[in-house]
PDB file of N, CA and C in Angstrom:
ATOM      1  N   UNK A   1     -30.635 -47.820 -11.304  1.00  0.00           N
ATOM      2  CA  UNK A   1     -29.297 -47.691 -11.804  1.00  0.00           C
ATOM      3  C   UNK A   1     -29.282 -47.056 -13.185  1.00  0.00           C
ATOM      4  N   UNK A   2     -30.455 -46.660 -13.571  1.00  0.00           N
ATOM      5  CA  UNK A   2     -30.130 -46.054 -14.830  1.00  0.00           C
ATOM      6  C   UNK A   2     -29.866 -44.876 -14.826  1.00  0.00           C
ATOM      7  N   UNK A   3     -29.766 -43.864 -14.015  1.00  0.00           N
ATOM      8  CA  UNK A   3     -29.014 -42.602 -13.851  1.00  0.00           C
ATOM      9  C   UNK A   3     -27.571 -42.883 -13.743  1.00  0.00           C
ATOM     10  N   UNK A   4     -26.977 -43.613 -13.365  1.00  0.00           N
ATOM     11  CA  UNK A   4     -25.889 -44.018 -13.244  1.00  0.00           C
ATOM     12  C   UNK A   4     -24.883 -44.070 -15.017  1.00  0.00           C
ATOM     13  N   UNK A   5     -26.027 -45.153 -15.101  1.00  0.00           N
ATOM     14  CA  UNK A   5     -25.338 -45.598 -16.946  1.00  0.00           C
ATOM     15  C   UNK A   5     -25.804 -44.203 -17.145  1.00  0.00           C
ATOM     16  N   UNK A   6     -26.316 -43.251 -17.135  1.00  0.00           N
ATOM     17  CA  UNK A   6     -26.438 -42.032 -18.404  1.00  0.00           C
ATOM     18  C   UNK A   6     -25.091 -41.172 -17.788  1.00  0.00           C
ATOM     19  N   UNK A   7     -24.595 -41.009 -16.457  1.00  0.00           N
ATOM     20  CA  UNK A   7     -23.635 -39.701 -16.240  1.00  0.00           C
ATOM     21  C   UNK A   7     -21.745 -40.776 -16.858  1.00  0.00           C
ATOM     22  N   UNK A   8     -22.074 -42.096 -17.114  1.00  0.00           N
ATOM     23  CA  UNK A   8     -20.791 -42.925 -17.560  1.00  0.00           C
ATOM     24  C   UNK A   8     -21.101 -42.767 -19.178  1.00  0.00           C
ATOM     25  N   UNK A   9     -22.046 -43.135 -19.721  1.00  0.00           N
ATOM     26  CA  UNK A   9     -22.361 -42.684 -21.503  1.00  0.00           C
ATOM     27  C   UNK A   9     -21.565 -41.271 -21.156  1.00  0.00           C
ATOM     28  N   UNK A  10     -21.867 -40.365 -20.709  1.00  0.00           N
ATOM     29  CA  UNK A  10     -21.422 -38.910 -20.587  1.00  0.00           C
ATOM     30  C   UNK A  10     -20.044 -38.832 -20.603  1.00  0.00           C
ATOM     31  N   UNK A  11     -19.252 -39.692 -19.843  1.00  0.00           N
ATOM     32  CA  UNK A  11     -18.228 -39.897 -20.118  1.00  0.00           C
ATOM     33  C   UNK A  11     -17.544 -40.368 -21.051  1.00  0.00           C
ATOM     34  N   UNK A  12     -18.058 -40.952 -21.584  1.00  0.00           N
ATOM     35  CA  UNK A  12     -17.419 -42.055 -22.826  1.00  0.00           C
ATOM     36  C   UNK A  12     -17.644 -40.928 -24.145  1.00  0.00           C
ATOM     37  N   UNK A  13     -18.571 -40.240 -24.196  1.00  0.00           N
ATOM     38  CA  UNK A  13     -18.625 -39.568 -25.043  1.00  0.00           C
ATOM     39  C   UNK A  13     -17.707 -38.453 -25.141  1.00  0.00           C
ATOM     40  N   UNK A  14     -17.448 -38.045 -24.198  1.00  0.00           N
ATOM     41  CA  UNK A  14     -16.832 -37.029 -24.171  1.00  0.00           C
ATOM     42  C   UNK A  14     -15.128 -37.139 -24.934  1.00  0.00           C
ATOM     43  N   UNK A  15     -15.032 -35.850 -25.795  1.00  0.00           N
ATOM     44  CA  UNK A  15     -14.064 -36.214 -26.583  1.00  0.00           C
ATOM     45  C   UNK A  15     -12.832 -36.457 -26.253  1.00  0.00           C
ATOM     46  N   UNK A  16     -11.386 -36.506 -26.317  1.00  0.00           N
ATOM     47  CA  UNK A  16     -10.380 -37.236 -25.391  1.00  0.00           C
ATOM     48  C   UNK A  16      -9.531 -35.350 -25.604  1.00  0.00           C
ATOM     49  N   UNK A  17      -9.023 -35.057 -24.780  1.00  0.00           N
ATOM     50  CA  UNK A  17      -8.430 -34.199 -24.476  1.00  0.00           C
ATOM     51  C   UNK A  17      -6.929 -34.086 -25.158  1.00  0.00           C
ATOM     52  N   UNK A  18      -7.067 -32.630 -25.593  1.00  0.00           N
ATOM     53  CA  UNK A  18      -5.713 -32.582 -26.861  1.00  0.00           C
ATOM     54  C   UNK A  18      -4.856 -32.543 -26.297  1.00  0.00           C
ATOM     55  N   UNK A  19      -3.499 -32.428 -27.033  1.00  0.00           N
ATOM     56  CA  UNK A  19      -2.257 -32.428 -26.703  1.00  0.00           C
ATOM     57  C   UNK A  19      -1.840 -31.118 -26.196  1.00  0.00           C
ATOM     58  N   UNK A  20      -1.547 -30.603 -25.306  1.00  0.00           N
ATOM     59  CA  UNK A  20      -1.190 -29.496 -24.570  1.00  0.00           C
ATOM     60  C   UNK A  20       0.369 -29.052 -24.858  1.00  0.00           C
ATOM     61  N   UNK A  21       1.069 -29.958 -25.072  1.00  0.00           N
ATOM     62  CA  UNK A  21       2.336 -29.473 -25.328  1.00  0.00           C
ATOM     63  C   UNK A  21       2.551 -28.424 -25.787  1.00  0.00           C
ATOM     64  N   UNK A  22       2.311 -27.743 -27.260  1.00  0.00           N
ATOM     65  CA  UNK A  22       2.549 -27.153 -27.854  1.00  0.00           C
ATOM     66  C   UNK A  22       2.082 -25.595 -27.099  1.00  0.00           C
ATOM     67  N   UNK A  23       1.176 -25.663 -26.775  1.00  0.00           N
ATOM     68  CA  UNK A  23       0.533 -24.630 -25.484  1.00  0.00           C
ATOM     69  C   UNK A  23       1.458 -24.480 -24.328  1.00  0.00           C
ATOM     70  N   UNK A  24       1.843 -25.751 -23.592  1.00  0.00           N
ATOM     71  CA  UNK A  24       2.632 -25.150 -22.739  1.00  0.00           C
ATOM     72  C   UNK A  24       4.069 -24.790 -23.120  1.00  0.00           C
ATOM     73  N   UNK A  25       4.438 -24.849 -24.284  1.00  0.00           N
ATOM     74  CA  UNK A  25       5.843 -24.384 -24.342  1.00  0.00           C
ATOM     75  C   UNK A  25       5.945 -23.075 -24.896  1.00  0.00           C
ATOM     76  N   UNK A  26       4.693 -22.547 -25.860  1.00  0.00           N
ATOM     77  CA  UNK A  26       4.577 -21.182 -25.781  1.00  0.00           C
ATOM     78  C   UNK A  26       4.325 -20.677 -24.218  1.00  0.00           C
ATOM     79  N   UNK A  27       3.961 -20.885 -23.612  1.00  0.00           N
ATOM     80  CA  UNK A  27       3.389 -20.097 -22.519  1.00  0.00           C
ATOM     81  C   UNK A  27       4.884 -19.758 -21.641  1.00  0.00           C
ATOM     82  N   UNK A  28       5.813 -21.293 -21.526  1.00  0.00           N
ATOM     83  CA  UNK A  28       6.678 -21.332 -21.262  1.00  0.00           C
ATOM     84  C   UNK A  28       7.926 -19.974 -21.503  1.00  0.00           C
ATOM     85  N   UNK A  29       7.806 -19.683 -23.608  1.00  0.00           N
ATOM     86  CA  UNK A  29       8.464 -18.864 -24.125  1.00  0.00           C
ATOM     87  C   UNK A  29       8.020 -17.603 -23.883  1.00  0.00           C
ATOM     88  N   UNK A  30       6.638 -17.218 -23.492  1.00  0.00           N
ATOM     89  CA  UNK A  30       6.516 -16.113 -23.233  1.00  0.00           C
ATOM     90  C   UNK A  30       6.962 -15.632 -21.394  1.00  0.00           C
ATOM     91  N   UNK A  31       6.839 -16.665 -20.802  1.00  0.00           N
ATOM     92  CA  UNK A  31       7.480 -16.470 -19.133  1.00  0.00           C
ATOM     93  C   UNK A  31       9.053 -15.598 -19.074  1.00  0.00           C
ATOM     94  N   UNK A  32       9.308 -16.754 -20.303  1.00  0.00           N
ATOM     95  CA  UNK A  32      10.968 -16.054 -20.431  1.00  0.00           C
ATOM     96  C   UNK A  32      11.638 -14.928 -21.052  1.00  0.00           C
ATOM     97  N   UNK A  33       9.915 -14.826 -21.782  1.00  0.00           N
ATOM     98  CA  UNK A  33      10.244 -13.393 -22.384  1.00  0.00           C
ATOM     99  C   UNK A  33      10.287 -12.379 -21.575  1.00  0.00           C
ATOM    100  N   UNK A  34       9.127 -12.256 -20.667  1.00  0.00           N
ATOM    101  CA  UNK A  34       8.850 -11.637 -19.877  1.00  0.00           C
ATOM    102  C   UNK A  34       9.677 -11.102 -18.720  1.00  0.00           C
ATOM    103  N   UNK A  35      10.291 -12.344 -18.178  1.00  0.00           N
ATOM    104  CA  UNK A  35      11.371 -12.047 -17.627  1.00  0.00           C
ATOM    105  C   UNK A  35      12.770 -11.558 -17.904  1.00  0.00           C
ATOM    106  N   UNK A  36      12.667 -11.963 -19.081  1.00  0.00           N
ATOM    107  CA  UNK A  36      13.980 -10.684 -19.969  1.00  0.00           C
ATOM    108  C   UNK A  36      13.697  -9.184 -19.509  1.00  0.00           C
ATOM    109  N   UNK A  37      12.316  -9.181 -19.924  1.00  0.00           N
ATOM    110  CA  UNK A  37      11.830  -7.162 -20.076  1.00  0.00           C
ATOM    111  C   UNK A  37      12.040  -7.109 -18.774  1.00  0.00           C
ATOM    112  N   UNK A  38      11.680  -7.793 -17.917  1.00  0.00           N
ATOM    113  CA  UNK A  38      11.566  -7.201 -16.424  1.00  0.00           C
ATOM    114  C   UNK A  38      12.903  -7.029 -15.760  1.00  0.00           C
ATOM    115  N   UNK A  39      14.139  -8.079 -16.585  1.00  0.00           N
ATOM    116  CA  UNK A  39      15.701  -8.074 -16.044  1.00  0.00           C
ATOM    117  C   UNK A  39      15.968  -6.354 -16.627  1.00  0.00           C
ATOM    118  N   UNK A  40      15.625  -6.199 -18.207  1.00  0.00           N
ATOM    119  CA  UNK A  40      16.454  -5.462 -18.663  1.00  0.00           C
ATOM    120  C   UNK A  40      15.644  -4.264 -18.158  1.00  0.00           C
ATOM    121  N   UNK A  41      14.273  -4.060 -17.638  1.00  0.00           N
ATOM    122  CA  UNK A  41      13.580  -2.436 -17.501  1.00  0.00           C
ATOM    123  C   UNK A  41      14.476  -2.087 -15.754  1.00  0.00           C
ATOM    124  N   UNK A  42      14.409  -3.747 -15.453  1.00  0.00           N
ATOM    125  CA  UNK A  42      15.336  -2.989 -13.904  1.00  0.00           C
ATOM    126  C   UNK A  42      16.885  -2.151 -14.251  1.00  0.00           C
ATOM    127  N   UNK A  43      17.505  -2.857 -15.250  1.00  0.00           N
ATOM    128  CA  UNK A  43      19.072  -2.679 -15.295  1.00  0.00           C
ATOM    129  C   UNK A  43      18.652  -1.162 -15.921  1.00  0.00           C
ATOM    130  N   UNK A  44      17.455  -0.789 -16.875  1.00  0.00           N
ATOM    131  CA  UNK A  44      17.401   0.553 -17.258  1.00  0.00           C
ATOM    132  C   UNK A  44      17.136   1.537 -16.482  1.00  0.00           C
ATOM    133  N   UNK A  45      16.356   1.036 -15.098  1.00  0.00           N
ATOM    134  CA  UNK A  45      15.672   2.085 -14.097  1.00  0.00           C
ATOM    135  C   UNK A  45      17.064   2.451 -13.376  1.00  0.00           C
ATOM    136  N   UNK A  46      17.909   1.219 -12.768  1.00  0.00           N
ATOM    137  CA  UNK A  46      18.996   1.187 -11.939  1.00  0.00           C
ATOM    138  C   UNK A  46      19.780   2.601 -12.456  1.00  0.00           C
ATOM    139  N   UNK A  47      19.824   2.262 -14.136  1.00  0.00           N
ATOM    140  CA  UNK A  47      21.092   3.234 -14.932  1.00  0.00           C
ATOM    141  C   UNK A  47      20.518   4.714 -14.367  1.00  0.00           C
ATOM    142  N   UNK A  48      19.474   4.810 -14.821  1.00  0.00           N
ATOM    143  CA  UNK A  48      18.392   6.291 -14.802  1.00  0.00           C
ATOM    144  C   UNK A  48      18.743   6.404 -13.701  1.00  0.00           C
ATOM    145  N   UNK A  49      18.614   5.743 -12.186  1.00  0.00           N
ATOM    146  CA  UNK A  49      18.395   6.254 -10.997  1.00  0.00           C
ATOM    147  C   UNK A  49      19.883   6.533 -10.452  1.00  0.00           C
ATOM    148  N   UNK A  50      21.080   6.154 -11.132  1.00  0.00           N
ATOM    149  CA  UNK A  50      22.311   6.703 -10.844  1.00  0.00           C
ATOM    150  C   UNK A  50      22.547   7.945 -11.429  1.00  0.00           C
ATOM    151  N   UNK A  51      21.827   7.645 -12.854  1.00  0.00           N
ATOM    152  CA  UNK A  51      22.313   9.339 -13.030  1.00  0.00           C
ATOM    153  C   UNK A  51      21.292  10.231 -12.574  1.00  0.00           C
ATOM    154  N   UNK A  52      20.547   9.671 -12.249  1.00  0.00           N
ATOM    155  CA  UNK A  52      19.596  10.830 -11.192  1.00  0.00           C
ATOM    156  C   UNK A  52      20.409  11.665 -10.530  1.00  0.00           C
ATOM    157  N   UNK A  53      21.099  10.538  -9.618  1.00  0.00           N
ATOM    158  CA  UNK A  53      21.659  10.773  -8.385  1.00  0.00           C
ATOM    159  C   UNK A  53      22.947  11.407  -8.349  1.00  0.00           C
ATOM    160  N   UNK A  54      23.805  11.662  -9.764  1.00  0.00           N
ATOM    161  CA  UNK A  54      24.870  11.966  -9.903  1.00  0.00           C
ATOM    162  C   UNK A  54      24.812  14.022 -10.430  1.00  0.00           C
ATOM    163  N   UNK A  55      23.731  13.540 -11.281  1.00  0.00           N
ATOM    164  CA  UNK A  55      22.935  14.992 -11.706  1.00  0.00           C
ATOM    165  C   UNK A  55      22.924  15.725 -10.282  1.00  0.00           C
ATOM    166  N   UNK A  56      22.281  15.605  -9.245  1.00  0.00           N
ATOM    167  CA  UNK A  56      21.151  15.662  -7.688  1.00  0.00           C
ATOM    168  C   UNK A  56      22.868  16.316  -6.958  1.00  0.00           C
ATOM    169  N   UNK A  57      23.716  15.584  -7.448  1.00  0.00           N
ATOM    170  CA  UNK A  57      24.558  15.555  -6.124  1.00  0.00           C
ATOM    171  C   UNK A  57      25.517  16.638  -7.068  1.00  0.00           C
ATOM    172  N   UNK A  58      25.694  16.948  -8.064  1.00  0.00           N
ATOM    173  CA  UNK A  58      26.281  18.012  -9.389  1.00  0.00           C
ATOM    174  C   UNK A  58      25.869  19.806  -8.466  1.00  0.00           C
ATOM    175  N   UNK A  59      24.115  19.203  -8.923  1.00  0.00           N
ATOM    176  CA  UNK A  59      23.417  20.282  -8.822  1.00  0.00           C
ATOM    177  C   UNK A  59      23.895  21.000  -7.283  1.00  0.00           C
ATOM    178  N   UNK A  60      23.786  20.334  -6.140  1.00  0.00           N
ATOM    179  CA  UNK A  60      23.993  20.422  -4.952  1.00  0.00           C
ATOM    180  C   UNK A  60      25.642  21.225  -4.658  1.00  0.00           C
ATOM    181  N   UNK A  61      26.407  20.546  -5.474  1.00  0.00           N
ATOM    182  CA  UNK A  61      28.173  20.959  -5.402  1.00  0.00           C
ATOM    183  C   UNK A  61      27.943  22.016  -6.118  1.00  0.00           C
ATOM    184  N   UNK A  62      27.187  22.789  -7.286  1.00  0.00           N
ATOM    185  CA  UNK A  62      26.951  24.136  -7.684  1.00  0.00           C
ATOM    186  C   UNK A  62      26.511  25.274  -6.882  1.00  0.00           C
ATOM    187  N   UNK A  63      25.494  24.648  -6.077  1.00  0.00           N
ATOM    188  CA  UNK A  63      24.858  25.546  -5.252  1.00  0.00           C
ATOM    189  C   UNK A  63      25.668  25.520  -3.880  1.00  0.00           C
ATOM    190  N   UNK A  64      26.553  25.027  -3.521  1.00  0.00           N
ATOM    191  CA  UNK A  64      27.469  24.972  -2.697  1.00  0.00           C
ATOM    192  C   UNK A  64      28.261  25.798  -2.554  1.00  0.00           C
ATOM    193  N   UNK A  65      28.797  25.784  -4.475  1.00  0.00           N
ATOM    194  CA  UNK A  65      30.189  26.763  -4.790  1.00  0.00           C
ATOM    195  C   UNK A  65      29.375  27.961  -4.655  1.00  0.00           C
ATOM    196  N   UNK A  66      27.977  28.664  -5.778  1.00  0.00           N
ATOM    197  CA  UNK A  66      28.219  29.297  -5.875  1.00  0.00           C
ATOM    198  C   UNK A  66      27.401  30.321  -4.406  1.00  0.00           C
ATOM    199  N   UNK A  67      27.349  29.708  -3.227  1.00  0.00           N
ATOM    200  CA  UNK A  67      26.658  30.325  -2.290  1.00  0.00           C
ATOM    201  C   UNK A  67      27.482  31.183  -1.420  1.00  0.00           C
ATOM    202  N   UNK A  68      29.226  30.360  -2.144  1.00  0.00           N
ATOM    203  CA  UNK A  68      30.233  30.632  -0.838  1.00  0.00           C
ATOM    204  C   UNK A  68      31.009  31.925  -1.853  1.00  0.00           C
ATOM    205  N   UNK A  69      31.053  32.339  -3.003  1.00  0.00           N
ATOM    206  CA  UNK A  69      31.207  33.044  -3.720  1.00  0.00           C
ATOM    207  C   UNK A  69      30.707  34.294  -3.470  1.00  0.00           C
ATOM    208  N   UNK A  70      31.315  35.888  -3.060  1.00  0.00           N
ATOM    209  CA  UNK A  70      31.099  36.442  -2.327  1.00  0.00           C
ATOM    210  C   UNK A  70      30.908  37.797  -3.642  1.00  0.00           C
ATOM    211  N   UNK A  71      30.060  38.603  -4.180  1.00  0.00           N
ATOM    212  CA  UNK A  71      30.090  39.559  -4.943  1.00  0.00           C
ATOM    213  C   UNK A  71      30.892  40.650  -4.823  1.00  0.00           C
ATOM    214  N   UNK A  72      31.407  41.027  -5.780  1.00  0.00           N
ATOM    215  CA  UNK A  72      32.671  42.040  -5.529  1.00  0.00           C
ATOM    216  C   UNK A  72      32.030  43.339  -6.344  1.00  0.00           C
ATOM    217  N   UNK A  73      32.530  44.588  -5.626  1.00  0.00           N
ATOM    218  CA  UNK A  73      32.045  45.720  -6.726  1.00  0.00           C
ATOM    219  C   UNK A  73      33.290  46.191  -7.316  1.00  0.00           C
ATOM    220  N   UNK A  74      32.856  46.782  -8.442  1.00  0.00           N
ATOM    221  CA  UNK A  74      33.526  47.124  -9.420  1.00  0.00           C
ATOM    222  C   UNK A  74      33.668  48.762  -8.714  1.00  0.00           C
ATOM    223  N   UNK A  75      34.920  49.229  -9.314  1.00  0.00           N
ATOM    224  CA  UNK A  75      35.262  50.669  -8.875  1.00  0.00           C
ATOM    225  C   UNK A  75      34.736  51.674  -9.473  1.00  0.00           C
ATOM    226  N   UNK A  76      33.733  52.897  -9.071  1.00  0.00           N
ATOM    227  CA  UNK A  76      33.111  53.984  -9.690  1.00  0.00           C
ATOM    228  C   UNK A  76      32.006  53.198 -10.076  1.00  0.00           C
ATOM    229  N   UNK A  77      31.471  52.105  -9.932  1.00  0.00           N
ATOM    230  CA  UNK A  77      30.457  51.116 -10.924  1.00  0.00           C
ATOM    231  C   UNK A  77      29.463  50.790  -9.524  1.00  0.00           C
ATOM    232  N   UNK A  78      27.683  50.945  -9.779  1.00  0.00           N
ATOM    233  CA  UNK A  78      26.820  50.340  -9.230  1.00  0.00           C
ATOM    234  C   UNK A  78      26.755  48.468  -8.706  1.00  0.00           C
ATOM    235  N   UNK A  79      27.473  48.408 -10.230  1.00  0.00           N
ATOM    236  CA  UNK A  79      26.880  47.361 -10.601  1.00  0.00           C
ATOM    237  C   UNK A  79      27.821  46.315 -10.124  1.00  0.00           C
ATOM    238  N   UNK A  80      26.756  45.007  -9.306  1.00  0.00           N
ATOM    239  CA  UNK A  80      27.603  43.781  -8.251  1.00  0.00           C
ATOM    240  C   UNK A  80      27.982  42.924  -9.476  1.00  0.00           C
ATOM    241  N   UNK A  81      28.739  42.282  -9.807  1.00  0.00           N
ATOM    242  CA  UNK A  81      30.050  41.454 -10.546  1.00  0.00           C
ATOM    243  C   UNK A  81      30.262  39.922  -9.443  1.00  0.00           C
ATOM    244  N   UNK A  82      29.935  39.025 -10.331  1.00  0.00           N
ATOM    245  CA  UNK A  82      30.229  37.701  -9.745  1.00  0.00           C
ATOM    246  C   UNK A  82      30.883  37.417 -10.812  1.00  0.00           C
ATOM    247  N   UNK A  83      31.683  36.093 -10.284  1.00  0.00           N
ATOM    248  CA  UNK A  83      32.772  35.542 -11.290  1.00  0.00           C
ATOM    249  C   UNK A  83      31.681  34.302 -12.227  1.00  0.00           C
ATOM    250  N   UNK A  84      32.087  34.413 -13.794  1.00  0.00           N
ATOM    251  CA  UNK A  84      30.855  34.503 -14.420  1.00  0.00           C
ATOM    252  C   UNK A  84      31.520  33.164 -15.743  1.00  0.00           C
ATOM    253  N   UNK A  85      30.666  31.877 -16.240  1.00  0.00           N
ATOM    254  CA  UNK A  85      31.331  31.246 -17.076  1.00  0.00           C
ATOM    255  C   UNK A  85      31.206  32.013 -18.537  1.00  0.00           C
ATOM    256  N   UNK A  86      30.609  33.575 -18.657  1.00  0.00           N
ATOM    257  CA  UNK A  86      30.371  34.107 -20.040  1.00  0.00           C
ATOM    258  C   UNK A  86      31.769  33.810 -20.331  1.00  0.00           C
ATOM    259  N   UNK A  87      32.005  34.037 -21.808  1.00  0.00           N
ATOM    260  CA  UNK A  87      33.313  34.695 -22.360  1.00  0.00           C
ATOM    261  C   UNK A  87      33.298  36.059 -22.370  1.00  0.00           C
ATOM    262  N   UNK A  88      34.090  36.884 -22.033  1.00  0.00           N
ATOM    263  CA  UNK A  88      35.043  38.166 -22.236  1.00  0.00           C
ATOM    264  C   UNK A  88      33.484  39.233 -23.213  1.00  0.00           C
ATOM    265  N   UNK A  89      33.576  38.419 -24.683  1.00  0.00           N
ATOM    266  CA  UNK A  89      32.374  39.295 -25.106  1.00  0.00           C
ATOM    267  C   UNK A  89      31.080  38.919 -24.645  1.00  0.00           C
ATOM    268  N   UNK A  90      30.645  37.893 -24.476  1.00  0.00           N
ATOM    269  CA  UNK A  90      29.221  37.727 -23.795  1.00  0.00           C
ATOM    270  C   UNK A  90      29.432  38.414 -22.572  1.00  0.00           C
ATOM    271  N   UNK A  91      30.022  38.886 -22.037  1.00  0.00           N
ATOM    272  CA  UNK A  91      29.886  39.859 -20.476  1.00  0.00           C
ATOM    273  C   UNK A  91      30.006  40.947 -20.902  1.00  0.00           C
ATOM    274  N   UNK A  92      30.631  41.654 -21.909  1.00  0.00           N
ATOM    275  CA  UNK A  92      30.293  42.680 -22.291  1.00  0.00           C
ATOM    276  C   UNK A  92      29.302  43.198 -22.758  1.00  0.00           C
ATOM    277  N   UNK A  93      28.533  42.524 -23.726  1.00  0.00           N
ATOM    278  CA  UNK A  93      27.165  42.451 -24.328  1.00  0.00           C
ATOM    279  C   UNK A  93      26.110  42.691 -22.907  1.00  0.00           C
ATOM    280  N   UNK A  94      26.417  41.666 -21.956  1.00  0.00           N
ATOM    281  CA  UNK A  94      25.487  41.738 -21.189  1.00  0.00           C
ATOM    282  C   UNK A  94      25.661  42.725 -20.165  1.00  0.00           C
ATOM    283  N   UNK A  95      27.014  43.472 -20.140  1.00  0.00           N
ATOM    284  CA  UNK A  95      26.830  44.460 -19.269  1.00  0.00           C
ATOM    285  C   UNK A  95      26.075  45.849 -20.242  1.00  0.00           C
ATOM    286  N   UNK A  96      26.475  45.754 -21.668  1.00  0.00           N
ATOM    287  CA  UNK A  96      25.551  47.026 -21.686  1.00  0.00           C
ATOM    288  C   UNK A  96      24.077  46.351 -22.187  1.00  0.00           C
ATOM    289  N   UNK A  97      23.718  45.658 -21.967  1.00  0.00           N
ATOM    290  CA  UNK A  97      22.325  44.701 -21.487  1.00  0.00           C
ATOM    291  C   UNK A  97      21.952  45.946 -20.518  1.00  0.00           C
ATOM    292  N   UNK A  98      22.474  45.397 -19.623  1.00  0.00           N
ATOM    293  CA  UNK A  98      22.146  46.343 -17.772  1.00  0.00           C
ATOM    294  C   UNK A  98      22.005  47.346 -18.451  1.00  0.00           C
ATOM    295  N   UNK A  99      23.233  47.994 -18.331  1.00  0.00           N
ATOM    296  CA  UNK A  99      23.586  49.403 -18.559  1.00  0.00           C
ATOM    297  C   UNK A  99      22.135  50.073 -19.585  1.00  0.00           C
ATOM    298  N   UNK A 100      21.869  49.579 -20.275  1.00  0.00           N
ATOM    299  CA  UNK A 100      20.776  49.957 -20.994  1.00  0.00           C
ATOM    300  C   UNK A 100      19.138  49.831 -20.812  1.00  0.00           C
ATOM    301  N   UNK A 101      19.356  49.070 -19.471  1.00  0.00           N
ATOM    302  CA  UNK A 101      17.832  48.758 -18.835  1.00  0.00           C
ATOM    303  C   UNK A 101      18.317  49.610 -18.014  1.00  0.00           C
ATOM    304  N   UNK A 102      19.412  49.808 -17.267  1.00  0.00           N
ATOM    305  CA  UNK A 102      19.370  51.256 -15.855  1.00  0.00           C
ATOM    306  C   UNK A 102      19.070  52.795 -16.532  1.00  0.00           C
ATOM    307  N   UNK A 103      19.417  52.912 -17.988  1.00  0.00           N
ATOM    308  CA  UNK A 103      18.778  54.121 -18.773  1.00  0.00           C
ATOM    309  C   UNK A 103      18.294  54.106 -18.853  1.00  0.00           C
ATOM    310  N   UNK A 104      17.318  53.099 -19.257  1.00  0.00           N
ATOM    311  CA  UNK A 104      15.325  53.480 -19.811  1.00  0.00           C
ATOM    312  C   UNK A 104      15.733  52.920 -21.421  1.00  0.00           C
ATOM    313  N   UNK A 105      16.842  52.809 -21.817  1.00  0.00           N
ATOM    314  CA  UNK A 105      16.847  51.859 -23.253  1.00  0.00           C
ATOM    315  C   UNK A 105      15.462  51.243 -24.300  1.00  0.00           C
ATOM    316  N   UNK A 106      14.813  50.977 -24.438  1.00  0.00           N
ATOM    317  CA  UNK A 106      13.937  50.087 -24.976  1.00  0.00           C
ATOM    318  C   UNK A 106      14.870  49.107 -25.258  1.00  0.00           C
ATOM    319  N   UNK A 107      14.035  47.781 -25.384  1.00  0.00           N
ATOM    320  CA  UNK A 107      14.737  47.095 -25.580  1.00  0.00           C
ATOM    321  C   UNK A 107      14.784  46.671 -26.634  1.00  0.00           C
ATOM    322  N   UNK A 108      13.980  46.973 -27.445  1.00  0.00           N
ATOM    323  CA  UNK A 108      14.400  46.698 -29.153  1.00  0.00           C
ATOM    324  C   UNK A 108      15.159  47.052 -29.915  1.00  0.00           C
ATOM    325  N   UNK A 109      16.132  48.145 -29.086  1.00  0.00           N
ATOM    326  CA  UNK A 109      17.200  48.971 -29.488  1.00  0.00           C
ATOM    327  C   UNK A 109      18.716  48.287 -29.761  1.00  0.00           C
ATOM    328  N   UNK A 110      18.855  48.468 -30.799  1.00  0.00           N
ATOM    329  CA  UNK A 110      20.346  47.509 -31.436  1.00  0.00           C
ATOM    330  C   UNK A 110      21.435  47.841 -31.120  1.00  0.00           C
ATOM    331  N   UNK A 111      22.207  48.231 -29.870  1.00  0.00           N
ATOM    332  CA  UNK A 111      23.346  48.722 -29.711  1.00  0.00           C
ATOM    333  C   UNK A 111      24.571  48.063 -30.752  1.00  0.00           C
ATOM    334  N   UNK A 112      25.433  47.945 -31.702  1.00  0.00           N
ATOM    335  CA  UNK A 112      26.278  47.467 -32.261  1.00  0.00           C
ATOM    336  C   UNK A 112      27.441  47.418 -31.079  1.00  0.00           C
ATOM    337  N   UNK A 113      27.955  46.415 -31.532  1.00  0.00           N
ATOM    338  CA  UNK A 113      29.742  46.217 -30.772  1.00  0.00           C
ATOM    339  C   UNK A 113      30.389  47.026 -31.799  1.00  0.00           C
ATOM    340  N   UNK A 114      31.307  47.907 -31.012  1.00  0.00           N
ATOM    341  CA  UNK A 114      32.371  48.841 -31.888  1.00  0.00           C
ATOM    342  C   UNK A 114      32.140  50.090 -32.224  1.00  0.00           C
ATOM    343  N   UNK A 115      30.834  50.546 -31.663  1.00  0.00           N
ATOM    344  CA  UNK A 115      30.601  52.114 -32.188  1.00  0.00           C
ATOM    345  C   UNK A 115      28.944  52.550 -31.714  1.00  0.00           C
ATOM    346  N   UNK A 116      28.382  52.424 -32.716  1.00  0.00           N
ATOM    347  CA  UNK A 116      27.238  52.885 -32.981  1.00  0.00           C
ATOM    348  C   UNK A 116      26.223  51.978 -32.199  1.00  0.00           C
TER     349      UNK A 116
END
């Protein structure tokens, strides 16, 4: 029986086990933290994945319009003309854009608006 008394000494010695509380209520505070990030990264993915989808379905109604949009020519003019969101002078600019690549222009060449 004396193997016996040495694995009970073993016991008795052994020191008494701390207070855990304080451990489990951090562990506790971090669960709930955790589950915050994970409420709020869903409500952020959800947001993102609507406007994904609102962008997706934009893009789609563009390419819709502008497929059914039929090019018109201009009279005495090569050049095909779609209906265009420039303003008035940005379409002008950019027609002698063209107009100056169908000459051989360089393009470093400064045409001014109004003359020269």
């Amino acid at each position: 029986m004396g193997g016996e008394d040495a694995i009970f000494s073993w016991f008795k010695s052994a020191k008494p086990v701390e207070d855990t509380t304080p451990l489990r209520q951090r562990l506790d505070q971090f669960e709930v933290r955790i589950r915050r990030v994970e409420e709020d990264w869903t409500e952020v993915y959800n947001k993102f994945r609507t406007l994904q989808m609102r962008i997706a379905k934009q893009v789609q109604r563009l390419d819709a319009n502008s497929s059914h949009e039929e090019p018109q020519k201009a009279e005495g003019d090569e050049v095909v003309r779609t209906t265009s969101s420039l303003s008035p002078r940005m379409q002008r600019i950019q027609e002698q854009i063209l107009e100056r690549r169908r000459r051989g222009t360089p393009a470093g060449a400064v045409v001014k608006e109004g003359g020269e």
